[in-house]
Protein backbone atom coordinates (compact mmCIF):
# COMPACT_ATOMS: atom_id res chain seq x y z
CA UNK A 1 0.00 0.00 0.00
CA UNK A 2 1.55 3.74 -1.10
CA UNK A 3 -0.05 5.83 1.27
CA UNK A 4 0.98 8.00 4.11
CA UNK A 5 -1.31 10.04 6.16
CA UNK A 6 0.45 13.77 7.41
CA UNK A 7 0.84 15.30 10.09
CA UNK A 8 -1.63 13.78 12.69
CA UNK A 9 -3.64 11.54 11.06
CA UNK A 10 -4.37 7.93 10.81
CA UNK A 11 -5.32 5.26 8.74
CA UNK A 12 -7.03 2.29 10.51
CA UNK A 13 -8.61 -0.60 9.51
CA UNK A 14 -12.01 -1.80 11.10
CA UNK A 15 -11.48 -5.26 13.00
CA UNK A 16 -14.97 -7.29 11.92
CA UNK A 17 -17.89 -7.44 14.31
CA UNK A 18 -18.63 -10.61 16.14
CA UNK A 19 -20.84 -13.29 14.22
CA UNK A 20 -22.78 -14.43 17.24
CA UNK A 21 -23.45 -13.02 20.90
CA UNK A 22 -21.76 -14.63 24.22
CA UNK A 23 -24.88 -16.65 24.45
CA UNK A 24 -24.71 -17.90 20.58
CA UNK A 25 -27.47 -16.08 19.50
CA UNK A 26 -26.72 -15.39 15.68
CA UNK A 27 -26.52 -11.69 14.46
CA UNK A 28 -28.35 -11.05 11.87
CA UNK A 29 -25.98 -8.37 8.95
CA UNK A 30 -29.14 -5.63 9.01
CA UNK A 31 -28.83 -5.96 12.76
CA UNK A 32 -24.94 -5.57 13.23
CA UNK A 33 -23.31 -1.81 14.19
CA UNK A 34 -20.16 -0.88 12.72
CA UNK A 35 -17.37 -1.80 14.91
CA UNK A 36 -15.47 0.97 16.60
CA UNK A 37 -12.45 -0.70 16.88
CA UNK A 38 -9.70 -0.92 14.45
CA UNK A 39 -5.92 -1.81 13.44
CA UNK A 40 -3.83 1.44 12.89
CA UNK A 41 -1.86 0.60 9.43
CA UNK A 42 -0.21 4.07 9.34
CA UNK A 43 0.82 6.94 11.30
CA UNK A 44 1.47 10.55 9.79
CA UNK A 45 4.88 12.20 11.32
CA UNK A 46 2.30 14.19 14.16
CA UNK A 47 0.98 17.75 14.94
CA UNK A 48 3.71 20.90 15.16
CA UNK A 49 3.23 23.10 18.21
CA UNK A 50 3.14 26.78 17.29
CA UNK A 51 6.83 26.91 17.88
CA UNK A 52 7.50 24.50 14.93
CA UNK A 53 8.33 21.75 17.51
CA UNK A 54 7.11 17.99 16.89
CA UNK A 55 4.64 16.39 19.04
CA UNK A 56 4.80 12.65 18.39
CA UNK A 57 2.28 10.37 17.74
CA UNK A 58 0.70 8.45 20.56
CA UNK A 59 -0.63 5.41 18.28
CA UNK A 60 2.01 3.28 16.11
CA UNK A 61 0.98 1.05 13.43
CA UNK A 62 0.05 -2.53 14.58
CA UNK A 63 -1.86 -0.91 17.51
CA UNK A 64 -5.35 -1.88 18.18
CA UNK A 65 -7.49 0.99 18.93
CA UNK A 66 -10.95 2.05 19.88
CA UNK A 67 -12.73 5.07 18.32
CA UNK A 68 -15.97 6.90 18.11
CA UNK A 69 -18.40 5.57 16.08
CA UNK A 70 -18.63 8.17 13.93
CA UNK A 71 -14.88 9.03 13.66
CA UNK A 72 -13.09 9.50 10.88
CA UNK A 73 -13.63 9.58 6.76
CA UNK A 74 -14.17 6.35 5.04
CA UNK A 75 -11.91 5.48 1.70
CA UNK A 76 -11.29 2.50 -0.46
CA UNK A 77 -7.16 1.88 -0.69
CA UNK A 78 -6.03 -0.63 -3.25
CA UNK A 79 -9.45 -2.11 -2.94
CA UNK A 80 -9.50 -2.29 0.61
CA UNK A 81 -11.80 0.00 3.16
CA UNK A 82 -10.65 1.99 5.77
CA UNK A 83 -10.88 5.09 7.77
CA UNK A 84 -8.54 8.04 7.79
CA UNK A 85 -8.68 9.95 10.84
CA UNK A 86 -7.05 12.64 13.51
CA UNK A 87 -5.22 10.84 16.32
CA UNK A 88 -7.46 12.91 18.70
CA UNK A 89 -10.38 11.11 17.54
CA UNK A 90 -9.02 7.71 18.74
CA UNK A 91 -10.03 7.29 22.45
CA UNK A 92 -7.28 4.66 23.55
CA UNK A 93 -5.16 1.68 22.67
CA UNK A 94 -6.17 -1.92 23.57
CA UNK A 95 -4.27 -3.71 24.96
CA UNK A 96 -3.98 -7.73 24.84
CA UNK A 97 -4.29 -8.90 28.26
CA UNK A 98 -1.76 -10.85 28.13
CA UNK A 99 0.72 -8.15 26.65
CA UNK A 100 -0.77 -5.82 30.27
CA UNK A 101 0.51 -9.27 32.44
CA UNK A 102 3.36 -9.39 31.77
CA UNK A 103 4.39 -5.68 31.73
């Protein structure tokens, strides 16, 4: 893929919604939400302060991330969807729990 988003912005792929609930009830596609949770694929360089100094990105690619649901502009990238947005709009990383153990 031959993109890179600037300055503060992220691209992010949504992770697919669950098939079936916890107690194997079967969700129907008219019924299911769009996720708000995603993969970041790629980080722009991140936002100048007024001084012309670099504040780095918070999110890295290969981080899993949760975001408002309606965060973000959608776009089709070598045939693939995904959402370009501003790192602000991402509201924290997930983290695997077993990643948080042993830290």
């Amino acid at each position: 893929m031959a993109f890179k988003p600037l300055h503060d912005r992220v691209l992010v792929k949504r992770v697919e919604s669950e098939e079936k609930t916890k107690g194997g009830l079967i969700i129907p596609d008219s019924a299911k939400e769009k996720p708000a949770e995603g993969l970041v694929v790629a980080c722009g360089e991140g936002a100048r302060k007024d001084s012309g100094e670099l504040i780095e990105m918070s999110v890295k690619a290969g981080d899993k991330v949760l975001f408002g649901k309606w965060s973000g502009t959608e776009v089709s990238i070598d045939g693939e969807e995904l959402l370009i947005m501003k790192e602000s709009d991402i509201l924290g990383i997930i983290e695997d729990a077993a990643a948080a153990a042993a830290a």
